[in-house]
N, C-alpha and C. Protein backbone atom coordinates (compact mmCIF):
# COMPACT_ATOMS: atom_id res chain seq x y z
N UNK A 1 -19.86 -9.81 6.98
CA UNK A 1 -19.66 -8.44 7.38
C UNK A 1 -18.19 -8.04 7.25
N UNK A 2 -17.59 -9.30 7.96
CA UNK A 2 -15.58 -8.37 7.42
C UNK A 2 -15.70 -8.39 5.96
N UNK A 3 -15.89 -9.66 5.35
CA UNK A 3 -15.72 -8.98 3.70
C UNK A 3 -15.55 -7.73 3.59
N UNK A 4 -17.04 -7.31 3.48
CA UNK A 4 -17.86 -5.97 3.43
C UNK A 4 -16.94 -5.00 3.69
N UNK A 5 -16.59 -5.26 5.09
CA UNK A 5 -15.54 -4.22 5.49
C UNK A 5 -14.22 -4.26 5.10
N UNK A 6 -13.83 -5.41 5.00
CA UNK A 6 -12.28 -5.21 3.71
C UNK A 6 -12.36 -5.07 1.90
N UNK A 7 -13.52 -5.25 1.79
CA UNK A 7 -13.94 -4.24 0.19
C UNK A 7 -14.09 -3.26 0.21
N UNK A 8 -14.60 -2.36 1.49
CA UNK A 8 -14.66 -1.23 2.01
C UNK A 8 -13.18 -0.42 1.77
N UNK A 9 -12.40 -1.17 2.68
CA UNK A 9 -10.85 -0.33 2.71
C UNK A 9 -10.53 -0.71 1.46
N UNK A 10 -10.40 -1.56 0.89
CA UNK A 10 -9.97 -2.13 -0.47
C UNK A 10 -9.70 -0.74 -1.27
N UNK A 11 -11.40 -0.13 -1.83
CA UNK A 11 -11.58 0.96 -2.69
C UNK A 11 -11.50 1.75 -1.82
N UNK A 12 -11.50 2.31 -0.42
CA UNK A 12 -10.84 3.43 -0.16
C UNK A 12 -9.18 3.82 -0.25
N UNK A 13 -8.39 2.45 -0.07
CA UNK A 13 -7.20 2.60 -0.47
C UNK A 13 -7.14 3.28 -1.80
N UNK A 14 -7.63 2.61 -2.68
CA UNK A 14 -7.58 2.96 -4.19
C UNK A 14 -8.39 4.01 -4.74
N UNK A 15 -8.75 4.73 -3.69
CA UNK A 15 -9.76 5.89 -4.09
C UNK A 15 -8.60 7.09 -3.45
N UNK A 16 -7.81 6.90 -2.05
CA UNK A 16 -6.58 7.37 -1.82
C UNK A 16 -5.16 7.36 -2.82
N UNK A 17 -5.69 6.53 -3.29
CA UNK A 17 -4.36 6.32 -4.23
C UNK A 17 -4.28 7.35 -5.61
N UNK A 18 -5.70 7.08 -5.87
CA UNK A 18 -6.03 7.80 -7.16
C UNK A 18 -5.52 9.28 -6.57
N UNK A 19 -6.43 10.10 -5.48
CA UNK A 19 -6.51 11.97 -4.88
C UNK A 19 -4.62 12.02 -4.81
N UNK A 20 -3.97 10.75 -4.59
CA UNK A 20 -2.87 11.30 -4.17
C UNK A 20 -2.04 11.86 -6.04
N UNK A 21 -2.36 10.41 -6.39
CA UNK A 21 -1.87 10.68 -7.53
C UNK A 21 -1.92 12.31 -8.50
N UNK A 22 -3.80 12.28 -8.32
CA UNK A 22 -4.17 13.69 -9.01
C UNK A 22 -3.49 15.30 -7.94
N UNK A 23 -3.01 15.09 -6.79
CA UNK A 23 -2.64 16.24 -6.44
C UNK A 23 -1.90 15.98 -6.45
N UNK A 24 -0.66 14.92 -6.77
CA UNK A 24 0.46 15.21 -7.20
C UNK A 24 0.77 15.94 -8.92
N UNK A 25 0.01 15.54 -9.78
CA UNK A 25 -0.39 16.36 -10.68
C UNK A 25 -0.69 17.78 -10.47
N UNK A 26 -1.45 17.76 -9.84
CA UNK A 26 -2.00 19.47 -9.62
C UNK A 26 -0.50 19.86 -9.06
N UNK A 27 0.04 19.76 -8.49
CA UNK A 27 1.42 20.28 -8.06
C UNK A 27 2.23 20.78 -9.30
N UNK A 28 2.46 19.48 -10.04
CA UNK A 28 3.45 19.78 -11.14
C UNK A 28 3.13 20.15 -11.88
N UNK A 29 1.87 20.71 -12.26
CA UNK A 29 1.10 21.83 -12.87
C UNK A 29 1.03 23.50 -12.95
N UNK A 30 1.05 23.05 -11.21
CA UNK A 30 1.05 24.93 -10.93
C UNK A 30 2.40 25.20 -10.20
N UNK A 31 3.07 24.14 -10.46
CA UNK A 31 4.20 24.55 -9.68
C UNK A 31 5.11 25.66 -10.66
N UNK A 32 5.16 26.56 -11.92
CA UNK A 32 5.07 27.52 -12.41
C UNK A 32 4.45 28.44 -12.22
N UNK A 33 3.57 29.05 -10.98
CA UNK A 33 2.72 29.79 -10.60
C UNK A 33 3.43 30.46 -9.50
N UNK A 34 3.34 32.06 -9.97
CA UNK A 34 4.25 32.47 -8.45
C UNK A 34 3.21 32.90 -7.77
N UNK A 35 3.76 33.76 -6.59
CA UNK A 35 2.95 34.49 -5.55
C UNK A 35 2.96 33.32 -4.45
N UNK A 36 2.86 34.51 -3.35
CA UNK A 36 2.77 33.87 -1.88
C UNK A 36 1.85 32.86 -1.74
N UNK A 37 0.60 33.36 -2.13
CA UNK A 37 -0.60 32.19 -1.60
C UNK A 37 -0.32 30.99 -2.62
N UNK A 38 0.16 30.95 -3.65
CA UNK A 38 0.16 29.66 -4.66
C UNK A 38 1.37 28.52 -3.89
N UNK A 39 1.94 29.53 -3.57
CA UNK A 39 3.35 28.55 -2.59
C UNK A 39 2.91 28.34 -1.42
N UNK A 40 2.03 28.83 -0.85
CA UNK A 40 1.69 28.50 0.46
C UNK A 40 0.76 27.44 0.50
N UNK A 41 -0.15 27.23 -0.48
CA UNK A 41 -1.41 25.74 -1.18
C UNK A 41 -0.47 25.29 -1.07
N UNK A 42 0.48 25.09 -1.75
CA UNK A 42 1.17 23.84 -2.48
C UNK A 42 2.12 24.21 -1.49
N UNK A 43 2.75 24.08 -0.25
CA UNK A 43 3.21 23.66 0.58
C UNK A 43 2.18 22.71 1.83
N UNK A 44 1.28 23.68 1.72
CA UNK A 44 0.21 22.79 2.57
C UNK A 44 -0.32 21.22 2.09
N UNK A 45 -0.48 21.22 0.51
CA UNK A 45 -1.02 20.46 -0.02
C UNK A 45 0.73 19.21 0.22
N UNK A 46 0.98 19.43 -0.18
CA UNK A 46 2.45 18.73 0.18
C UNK A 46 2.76 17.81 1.29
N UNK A 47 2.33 18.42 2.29
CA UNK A 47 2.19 18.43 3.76
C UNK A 47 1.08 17.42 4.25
N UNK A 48 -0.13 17.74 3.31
CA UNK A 48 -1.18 16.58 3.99
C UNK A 48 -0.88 15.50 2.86
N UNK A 49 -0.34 15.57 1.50
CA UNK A 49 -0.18 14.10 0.37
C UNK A 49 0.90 13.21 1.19
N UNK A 50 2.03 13.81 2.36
CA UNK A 50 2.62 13.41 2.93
C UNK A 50 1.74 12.46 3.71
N UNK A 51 1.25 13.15 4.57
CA UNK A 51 0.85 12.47 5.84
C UNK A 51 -0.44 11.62 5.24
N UNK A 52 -0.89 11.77 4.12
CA UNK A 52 -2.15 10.59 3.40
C UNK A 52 -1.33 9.30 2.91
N UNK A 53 -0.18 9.21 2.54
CA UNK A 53 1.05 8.78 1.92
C UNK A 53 0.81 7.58 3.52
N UNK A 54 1.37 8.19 4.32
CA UNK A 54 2.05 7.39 5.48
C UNK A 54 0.45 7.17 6.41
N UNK A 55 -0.49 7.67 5.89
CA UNK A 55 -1.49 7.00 6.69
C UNK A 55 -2.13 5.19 5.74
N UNK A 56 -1.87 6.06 4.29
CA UNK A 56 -2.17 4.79 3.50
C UNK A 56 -1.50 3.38 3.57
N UNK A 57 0.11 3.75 3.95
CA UNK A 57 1.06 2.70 4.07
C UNK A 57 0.57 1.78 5.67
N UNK A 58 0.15 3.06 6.80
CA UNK A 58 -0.34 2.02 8.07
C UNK A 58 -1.53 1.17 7.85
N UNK A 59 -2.48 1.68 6.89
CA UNK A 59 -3.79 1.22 6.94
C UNK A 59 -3.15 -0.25 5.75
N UNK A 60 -2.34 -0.12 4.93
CA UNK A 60 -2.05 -1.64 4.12
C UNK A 60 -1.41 -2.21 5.10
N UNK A 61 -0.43 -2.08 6.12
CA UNK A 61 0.53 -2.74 7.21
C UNK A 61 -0.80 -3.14 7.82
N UNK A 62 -1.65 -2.48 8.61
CA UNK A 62 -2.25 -3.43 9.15
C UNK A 62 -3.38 -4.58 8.76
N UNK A 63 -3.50 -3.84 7.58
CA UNK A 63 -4.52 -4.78 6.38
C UNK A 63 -3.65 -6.61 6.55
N UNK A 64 -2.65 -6.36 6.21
CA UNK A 64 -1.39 -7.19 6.12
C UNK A 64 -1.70 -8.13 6.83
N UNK A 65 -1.17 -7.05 8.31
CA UNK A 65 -1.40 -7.91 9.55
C UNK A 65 -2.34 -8.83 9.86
N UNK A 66 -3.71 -8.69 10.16
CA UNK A 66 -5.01 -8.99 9.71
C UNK A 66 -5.10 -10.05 8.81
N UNK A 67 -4.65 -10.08 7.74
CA UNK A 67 -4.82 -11.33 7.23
C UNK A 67 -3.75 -12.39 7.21
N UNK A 68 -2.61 -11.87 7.61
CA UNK A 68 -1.31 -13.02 8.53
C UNK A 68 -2.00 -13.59 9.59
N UNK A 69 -2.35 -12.61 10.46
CA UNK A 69 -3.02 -13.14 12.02
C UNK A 69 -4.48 -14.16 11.35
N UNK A 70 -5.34 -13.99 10.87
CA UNK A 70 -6.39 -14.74 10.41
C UNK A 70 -5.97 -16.16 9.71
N UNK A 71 -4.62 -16.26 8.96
CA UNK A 71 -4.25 -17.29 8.35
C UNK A 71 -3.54 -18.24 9.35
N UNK A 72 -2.39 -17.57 10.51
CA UNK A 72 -2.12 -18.34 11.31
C UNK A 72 -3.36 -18.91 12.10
N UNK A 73 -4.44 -17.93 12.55
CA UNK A 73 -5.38 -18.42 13.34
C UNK A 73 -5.65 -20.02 13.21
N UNK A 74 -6.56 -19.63 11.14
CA UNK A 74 -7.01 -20.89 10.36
C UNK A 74 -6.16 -21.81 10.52
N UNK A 75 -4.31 -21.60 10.52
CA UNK A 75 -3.55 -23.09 10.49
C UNK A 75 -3.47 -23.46 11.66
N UNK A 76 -3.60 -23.23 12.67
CA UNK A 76 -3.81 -22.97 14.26
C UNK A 76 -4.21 -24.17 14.14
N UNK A 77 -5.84 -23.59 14.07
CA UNK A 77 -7.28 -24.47 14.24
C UNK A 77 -7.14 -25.74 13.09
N UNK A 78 -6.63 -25.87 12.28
CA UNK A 78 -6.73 -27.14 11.41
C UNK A 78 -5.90 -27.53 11.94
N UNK A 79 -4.18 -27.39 12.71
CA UNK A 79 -3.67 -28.55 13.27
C UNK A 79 -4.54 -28.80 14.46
N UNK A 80 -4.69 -28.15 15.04
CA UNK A 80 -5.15 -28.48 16.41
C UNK A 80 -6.61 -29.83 16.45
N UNK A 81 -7.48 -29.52 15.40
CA UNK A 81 -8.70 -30.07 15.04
C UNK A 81 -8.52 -30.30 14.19
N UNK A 82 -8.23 -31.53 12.97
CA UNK A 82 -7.77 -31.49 11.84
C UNK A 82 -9.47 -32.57 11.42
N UNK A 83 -9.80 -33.24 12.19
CA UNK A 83 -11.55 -33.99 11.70
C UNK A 83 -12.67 -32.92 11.76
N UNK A 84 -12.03 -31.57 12.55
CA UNK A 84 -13.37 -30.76 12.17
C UNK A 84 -13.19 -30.15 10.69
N UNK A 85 -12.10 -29.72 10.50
CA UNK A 85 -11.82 -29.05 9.79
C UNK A 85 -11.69 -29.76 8.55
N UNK A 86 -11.64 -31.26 8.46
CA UNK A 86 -12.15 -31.58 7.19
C UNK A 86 -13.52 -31.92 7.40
N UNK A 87 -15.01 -32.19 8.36
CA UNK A 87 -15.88 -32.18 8.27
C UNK A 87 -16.81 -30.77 7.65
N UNK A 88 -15.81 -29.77 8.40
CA UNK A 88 -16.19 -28.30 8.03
C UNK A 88 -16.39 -28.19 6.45
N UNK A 89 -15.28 -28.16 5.93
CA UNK A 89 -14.53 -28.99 4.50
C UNK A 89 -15.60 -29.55 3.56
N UNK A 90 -15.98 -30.76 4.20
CA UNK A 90 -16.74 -31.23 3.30
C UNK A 90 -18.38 -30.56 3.44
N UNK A 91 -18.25 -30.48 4.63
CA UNK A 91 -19.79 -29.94 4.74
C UNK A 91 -19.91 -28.38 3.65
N UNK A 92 -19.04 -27.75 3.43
CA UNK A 92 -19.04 -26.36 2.94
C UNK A 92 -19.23 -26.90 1.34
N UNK A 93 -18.73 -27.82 0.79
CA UNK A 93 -18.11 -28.31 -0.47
C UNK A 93 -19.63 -29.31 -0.87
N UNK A 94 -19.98 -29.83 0.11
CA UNK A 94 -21.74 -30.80 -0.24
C UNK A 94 -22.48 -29.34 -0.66
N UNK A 95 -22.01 -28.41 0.35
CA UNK A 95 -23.51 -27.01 0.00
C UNK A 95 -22.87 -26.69 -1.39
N UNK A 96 -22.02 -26.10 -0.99
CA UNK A 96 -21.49 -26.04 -2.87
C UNK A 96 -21.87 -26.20 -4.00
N UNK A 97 -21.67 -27.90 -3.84
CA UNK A 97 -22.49 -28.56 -4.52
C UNK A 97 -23.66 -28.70 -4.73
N UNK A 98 -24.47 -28.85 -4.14
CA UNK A 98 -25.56 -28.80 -4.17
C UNK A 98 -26.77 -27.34 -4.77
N UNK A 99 -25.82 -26.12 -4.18
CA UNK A 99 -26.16 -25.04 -5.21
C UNK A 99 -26.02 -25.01 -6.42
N UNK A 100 -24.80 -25.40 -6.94
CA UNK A 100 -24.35 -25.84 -8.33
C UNK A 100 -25.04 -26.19 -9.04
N UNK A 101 -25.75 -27.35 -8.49
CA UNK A 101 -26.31 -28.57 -8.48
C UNK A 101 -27.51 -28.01 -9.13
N UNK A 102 -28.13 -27.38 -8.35
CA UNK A 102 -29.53 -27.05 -8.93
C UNK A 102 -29.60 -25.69 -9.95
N UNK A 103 -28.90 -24.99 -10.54
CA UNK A 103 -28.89 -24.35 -11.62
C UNK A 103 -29.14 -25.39 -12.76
């Protein structure tokens, strides 16, 4: 299920990445366009690529985090238990095998 849910953010990052990119385009597009309301979009639009910008950067910081904290966890638990964690080990690596195995 975390997989799931960090393939999840994965392509929403990169689905953010892409809208930011394309309305930064659309900007430098119409940014030759006069009149009030065209400057007033594209100040607004400005305004939220900002704040998508700095929401994208918290959501990778804590992505980050998350998998620092999960890796210390794992080295945690292998010093602490180092015969489970190679029983774990091998037991994961026999199934492995054994799927392998039967193709």
């Amino acid at each position: 299920m975390t997989e799931l849910s960090t393939v999840h953010k994965e392509k929403l990052m990169s689905d953010l990445r892409v809208v930011i990119a394309d309305a930064e385009e659309l900007l430098r597009m119409t940014a030759d366009q006069a009149g009030e309301a065209a400057i007033d979009i594209r100040s607004r639009i400005q305004a939220r690529m900002t704040q998508a910008r700095a929401d994208l950067l918290a959501l990778q910081e804590a992505a980050v985090a998350k998998a620092k904290a999960a890796g210390y966890a794992t080295d945690e638990f292998v010093h602490e238990n180092p015969w489970k964690s190679i029983g774990i080990a091998a037991g994961v690596g026999m199934l492995l095998g054994l799927l392998v195995g039967r193709r």
